[in-house]
Protein backbone atom coordinates (compact mmCIF):
# COMPACT_ATOMS: atom_id res chain seq x y z
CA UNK A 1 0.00 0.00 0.00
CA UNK A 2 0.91 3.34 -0.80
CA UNK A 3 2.78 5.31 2.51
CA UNK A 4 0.10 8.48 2.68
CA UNK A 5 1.67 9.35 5.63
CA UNK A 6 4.47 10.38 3.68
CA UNK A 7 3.08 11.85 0.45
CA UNK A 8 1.07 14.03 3.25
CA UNK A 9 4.22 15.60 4.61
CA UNK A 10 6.07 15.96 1.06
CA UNK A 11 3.19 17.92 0.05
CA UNK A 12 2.65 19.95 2.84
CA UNK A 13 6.78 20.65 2.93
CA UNK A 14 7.77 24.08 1.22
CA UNK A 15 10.15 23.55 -1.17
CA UNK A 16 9.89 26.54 -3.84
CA UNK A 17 13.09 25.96 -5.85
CA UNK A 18 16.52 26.53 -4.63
CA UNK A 19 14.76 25.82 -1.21
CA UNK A 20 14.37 22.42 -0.93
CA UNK A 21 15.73 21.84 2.72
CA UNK A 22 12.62 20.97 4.14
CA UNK A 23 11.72 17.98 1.43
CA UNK A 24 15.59 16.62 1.97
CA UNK A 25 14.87 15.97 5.70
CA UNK A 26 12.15 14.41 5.01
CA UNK A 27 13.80 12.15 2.32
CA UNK A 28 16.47 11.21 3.78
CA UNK A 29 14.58 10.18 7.36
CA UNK A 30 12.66 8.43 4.89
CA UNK A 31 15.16 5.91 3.47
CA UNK A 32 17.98 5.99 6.04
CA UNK A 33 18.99 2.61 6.71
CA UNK A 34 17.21 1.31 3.28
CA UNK A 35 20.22 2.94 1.49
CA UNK A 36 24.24 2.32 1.45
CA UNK A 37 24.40 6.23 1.69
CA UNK A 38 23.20 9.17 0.70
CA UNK A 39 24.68 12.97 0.00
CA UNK A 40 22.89 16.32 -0.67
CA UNK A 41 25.77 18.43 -3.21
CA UNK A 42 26.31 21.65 -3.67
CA UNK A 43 22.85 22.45 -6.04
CA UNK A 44 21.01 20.86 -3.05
CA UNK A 45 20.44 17.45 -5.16
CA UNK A 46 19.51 14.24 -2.38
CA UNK A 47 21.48 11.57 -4.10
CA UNK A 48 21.25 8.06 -2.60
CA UNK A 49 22.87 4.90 -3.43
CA UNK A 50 22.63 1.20 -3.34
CA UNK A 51 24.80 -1.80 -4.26
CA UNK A 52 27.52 0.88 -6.64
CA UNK A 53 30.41 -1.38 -5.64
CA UNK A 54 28.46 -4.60 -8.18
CA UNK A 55 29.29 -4.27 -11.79
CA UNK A 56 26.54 -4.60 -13.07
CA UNK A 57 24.72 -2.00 -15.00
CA UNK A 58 23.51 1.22 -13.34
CA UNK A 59 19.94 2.26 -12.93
CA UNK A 60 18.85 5.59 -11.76
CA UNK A 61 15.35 6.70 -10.50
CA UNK A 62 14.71 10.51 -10.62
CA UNK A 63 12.27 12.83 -9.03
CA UNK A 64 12.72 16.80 -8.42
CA UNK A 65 11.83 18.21 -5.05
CA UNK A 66 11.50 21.61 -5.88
CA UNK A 67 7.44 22.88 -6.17
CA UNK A 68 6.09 26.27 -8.28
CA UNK A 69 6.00 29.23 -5.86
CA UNK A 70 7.26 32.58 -5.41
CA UNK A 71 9.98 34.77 -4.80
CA UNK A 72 10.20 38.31 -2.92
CA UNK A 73 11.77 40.94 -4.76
CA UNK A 74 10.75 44.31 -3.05
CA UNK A 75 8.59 46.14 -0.70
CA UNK A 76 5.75 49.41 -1.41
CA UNK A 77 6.02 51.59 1.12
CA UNK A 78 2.72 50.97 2.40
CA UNK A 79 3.97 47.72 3.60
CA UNK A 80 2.46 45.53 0.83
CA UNK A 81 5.56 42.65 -0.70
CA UNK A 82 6.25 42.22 -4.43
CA UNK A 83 7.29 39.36 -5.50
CA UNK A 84 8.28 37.68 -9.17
CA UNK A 85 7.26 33.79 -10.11
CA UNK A 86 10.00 30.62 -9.95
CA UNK A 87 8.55 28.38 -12.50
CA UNK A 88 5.61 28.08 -14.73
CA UNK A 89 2.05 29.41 -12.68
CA UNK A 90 -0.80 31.17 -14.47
CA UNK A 91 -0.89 34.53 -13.17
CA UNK A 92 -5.12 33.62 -13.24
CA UNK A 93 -4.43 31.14 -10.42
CA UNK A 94 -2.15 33.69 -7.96
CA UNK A 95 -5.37 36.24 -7.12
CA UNK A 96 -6.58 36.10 -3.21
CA UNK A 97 -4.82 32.73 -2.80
CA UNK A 98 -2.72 32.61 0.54
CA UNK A 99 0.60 32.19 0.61
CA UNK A 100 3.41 32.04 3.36
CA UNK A 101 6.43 33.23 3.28
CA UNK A 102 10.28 32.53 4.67
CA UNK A 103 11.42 30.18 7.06
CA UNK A 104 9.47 31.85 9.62
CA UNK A 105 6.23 30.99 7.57
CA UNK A 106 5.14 34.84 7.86
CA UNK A 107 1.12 34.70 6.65
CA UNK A 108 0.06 36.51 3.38
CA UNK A 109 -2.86 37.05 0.60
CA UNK A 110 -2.14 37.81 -2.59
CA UNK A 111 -4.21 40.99 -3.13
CA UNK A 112 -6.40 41.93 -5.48
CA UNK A 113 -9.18 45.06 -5.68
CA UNK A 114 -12.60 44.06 -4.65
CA UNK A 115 -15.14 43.55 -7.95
CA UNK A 116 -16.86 46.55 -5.87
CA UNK A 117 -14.21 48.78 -6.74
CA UNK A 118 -12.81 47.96 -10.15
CA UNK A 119 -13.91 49.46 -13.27
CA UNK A 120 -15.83 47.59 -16.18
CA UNK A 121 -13.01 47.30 -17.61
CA UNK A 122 -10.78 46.02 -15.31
CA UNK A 123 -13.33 42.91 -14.73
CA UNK A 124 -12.35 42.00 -18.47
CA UNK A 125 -8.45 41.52 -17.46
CA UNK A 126 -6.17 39.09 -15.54
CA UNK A 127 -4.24 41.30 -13.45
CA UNK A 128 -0.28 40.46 -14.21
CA UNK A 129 1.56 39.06 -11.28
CA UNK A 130 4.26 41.77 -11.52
CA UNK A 131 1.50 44.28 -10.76
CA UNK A 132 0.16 42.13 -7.54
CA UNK A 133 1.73 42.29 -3.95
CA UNK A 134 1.00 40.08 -1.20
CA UNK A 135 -0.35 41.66 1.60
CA UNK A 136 0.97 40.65 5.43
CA UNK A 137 -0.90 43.08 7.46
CA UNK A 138 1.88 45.37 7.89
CA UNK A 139 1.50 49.29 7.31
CA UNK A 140 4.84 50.52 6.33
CA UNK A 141 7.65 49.40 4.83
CA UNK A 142 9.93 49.60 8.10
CA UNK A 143 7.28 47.48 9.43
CA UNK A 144 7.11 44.23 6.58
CA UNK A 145 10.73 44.18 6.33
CA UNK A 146 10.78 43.31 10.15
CA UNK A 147 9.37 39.96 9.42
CA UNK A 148 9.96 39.61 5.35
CA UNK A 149 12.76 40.04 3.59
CA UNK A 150 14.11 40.42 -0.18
CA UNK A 151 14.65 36.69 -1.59
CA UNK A 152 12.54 35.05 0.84
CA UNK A 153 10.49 32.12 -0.85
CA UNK A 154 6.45 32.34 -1.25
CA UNK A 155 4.74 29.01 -0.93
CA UNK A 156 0.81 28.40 -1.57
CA UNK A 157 -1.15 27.67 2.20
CA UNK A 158 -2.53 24.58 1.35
CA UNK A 159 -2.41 21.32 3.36
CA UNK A 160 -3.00 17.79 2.26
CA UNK A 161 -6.79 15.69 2.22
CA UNK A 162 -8.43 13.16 1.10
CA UNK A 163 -11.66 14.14 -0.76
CA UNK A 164 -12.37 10.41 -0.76
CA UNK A 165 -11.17 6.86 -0.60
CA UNK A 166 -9.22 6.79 -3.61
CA UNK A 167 -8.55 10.99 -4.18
CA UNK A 168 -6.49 13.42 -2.55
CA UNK A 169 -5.69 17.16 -2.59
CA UNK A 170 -2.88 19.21 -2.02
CA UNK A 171 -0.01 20.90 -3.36
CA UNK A 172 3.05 20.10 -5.08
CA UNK A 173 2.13 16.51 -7.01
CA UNK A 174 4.26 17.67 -9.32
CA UNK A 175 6.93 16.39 -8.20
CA UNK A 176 6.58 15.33 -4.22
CA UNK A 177 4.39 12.33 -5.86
CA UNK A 178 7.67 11.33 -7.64
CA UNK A 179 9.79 11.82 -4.73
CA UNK A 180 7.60 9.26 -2.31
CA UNK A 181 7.73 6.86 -5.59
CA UNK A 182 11.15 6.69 -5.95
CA UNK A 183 11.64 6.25 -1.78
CA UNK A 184 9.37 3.75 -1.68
CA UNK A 185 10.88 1.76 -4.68
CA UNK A 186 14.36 2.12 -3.22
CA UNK A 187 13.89 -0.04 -0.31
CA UNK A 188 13.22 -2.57 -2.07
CA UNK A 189 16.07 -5.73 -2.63
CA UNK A 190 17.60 -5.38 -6.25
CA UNK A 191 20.93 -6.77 -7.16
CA UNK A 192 22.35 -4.32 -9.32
CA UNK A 193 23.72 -0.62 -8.66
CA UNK A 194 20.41 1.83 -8.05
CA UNK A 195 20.95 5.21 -7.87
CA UNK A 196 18.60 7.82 -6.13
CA UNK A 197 18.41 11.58 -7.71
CA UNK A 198 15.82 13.73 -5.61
CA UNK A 199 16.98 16.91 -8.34
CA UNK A 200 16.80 20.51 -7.35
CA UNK A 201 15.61 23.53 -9.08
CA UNK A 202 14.02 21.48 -11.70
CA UNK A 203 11.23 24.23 -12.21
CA UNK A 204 13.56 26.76 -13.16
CA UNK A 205 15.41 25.02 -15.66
CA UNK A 206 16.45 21.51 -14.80
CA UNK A 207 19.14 22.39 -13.22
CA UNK A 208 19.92 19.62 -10.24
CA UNK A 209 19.47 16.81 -12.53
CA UNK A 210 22.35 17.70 -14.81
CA UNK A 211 24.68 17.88 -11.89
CA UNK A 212 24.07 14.87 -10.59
CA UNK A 213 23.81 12.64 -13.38
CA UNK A 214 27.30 13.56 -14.61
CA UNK A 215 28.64 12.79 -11.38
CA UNK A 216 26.77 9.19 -11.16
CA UNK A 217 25.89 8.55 -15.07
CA UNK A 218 23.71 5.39 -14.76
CA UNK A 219 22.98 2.93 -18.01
CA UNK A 220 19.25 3.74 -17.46
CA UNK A 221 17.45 6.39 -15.56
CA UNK A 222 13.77 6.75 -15.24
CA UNK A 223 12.32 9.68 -13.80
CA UNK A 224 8.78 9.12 -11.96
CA UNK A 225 7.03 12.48 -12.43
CA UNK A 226 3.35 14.34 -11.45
CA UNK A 227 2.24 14.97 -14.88
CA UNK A 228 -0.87 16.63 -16.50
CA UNK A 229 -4.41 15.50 -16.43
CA UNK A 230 -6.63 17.44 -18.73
CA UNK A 231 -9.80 15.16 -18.39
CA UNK A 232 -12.12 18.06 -17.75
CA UNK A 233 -15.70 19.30 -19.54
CA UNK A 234 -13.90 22.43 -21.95
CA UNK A 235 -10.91 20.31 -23.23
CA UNK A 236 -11.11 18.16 -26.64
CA UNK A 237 -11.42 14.43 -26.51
CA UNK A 238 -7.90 14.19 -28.47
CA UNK A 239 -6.03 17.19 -26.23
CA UNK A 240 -6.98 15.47 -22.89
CA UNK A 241 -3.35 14.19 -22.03
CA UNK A 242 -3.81 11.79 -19.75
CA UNK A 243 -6.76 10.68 -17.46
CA UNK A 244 -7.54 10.21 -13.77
CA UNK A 245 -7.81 6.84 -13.02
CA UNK A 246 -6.18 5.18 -15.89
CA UNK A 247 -3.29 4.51 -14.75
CA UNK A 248 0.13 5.28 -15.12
CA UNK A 249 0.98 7.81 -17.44
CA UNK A 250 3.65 6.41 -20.30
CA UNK A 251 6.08 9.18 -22.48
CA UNK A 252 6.97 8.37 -25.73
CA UNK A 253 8.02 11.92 -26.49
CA UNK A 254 7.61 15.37 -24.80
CA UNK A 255 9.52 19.00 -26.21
CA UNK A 256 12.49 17.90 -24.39
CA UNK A 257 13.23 14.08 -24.99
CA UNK A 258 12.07 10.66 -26.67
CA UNK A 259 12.28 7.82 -24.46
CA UNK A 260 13.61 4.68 -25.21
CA UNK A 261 12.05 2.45 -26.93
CA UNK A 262 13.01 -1.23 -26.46
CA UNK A 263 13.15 -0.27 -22.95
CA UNK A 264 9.15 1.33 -23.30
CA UNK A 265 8.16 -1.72 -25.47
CA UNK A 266 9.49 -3.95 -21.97
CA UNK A 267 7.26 -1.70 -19.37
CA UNK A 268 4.22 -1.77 -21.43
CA UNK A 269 4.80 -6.14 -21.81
CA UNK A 270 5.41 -6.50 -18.14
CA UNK A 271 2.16 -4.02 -17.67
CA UNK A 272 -0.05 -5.94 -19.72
CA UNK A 273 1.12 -9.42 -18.38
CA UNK A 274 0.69 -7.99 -14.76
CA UNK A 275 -2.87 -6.40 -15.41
CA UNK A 276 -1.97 -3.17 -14.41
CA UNK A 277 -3.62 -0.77 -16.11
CA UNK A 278 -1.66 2.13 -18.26
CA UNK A 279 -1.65 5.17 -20.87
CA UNK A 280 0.69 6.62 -22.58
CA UNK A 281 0.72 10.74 -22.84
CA UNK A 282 -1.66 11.93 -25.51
CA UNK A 283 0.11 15.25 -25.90
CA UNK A 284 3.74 16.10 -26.09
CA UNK A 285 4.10 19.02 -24.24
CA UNK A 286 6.47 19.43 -21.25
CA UNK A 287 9.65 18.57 -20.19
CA UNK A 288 11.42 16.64 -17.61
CA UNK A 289 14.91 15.87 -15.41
CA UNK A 290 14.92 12.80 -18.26
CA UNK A 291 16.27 15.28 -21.25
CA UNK A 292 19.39 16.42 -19.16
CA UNK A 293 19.75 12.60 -17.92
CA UNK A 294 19.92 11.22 -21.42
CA UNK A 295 22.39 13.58 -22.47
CA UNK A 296 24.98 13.02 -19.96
CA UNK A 297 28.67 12.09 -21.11
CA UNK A 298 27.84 9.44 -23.80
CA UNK A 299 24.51 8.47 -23.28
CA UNK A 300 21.73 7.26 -20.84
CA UNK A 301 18.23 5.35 -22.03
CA UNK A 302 15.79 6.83 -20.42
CA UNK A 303 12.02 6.25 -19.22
CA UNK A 304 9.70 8.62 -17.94
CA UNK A 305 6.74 7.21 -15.83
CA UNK A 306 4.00 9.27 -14.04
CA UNK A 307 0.83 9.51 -12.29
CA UNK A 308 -1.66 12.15 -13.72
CA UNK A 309 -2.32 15.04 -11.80
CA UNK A 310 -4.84 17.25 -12.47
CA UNK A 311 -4.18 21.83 -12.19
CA UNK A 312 -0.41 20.98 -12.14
CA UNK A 313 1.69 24.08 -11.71
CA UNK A 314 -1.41 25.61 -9.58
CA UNK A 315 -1.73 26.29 -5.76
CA UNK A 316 -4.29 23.00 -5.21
CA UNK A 317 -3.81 19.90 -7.46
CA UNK A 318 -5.64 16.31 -7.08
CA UNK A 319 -4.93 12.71 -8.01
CA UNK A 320 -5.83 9.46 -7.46
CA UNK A 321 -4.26 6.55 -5.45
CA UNK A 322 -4.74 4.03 -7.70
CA UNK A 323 -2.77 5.56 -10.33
CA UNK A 324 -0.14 6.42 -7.72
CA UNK A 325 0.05 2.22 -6.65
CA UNK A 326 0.10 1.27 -9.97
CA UNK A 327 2.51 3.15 -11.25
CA UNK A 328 4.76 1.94 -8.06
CA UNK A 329 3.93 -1.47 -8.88
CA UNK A 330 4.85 -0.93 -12.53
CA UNK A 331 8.23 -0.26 -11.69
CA UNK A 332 9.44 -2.48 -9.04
CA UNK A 333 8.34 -5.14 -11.49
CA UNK A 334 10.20 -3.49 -14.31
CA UNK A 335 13.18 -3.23 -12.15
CA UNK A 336 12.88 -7.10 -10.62
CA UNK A 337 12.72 -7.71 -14.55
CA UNK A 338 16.21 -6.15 -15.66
């Protein structure tokens, strides 16, 4: 069974990229003693290893820490905090949400003008975010900067729930869904050199990954990923993605990589012999840690696995525990299969 417990306290962690302290303690008190050791390097990259010292091939599983947020970049001198985005968010999605801020988890609203007060045709427009500021209840600037400061990370308030039996809510499925994956799968007994890469800053530019695949370039990597869900009402039959429930979520190709595919052909066998259901992603949009991977030195095959996620990239996303077991399923069995 899947470890809630622990996809609960990823999600709820704060780990807006470059600040993914918070998810590494929880990692690593996650799999200590499960692995031979484990390192964090100097991009903040979890790396964890098992069995390097057999000869046999080496197999990596990938997952990024870091989570869509914010970043403070000034002050109005009415006390209000401006901030700019790290990673990909919909400026639609940032209006009245609440938000915390810093280590110290300072409270905050993104403001925006009460409907009362804006003009016609203001009501026609997404404010951009570089014209919001998060409000903290503070009056001046002398008084926010007491208790916020410039580079401070903004995280969505949201906390982890089930909605029901087999759904859950919360933040950051894309990619703290990955990271429980690949900790759970790495306790497991395999007899060949496996390779743990929670990645940093992968938001911003998949940056982690590319440092820490060169310095432990595996034969094959797959990276276990959150990925879109588009099954909603106002999206085409043929544009929906992937869908909740189906399964895990198979890449042939995205904007950033083709996966391999002997190694594709022998998850999808094992999947059908095993019953478990799948997909493969309908649209090839995105990118993931797997691009940089392949590309390292002379080569890595690469996989990319994930459970669908539906309003990715947003303060409050939802998935589905079924897809989440399968897809865990689907790879220890691919894995006892190598």
């Amino acid at each position: 069974m899947a470890n809630i417990e622990l996809i609960k306290a990823l999600s709820n962690a704060y780990g807006v990229s470059g600040f993914e302290d918070e998810v590494i303690e929880i990692l690593k008190s996650e799999i200590k003693g499960y692995v031979d050791s484990f390192e964090v390097d100097g991009l903040k990259n979890l790396i964890a290893i098992k069995n390097l010292d057999s000869p046999k091939p080496k197999v990596m599983l990938n997952a990024h820490m870091d989570e869509v947020g914010l970043l403070v970049k000034g002050f109005t001198n009415d006390g209000f905090v401006k901030f700019t985005k790290v990673g990909g968010i919909d400026d639609r999605v940032l209006l009245g949400k609440r938000v915390v801020i810093g280590k110290n988890k300072v409270k905050g609203i993104v403001a925006v003008k009460p409907i009362h007060l804006q003009e016609a045709n203001e009501r026609k427009t997404v404010e951009s975010a570089k014209d919001m500021v998060i409000d903290v209840g503070a009056k001046s600037k002398e008084e926010v900067q007491k208790i916020v400061n410039i580079g401070d990370f903004v995280g969505f308030d949201v906390s982890f729930e089930s909605l029901s039996d087999d759904t859950y809510i919360g933040k950051a499925f894309d990619d703290r869904l990955g990271c429980a994956l690949v900790s759970e799968i790495i306790k497991e007994k395999f007899n060949f050199p496996l390779i743990g890469l929670f990645s940093s800053q992968e938001e911003v530019g998949l940056l982690g990954a590319t440092v820490g695949a060169f310095k432990y370039t595996p034969d094959i990597s797959i990276t276990l990923e959150g990925t879109i869900s588009a099954d909603f009402p106002d999206v085409s039959e043929h544009e929906k993605c992937t869908t909740l429930g189906n399964g895990p979520v198979i890449t042939i190709k995205d904007n950033s990589v083709i996966t391999d595919h002997k190694l594709r052909e022998k998850l999808v066998k094992i999947a059908e012999r095993l019953k478990i259901p799948y997909q493969f992603k309908q649209v090839f949009v995105g990118g993931t840690d797997s691009s940089r991977i392949q590309l390292t030195k002379s080569g890595v095959k690469v996989l990319v696995v994930a459970v669908p996620v539906r309003y990715i990239h947003s303060p409050v996303s939802l998935f589905k525990l079924s897809d989440y077991e399968n897809t865990k399923k689907l790879i220890i069995e691919f894995l006892r299969s190598l």
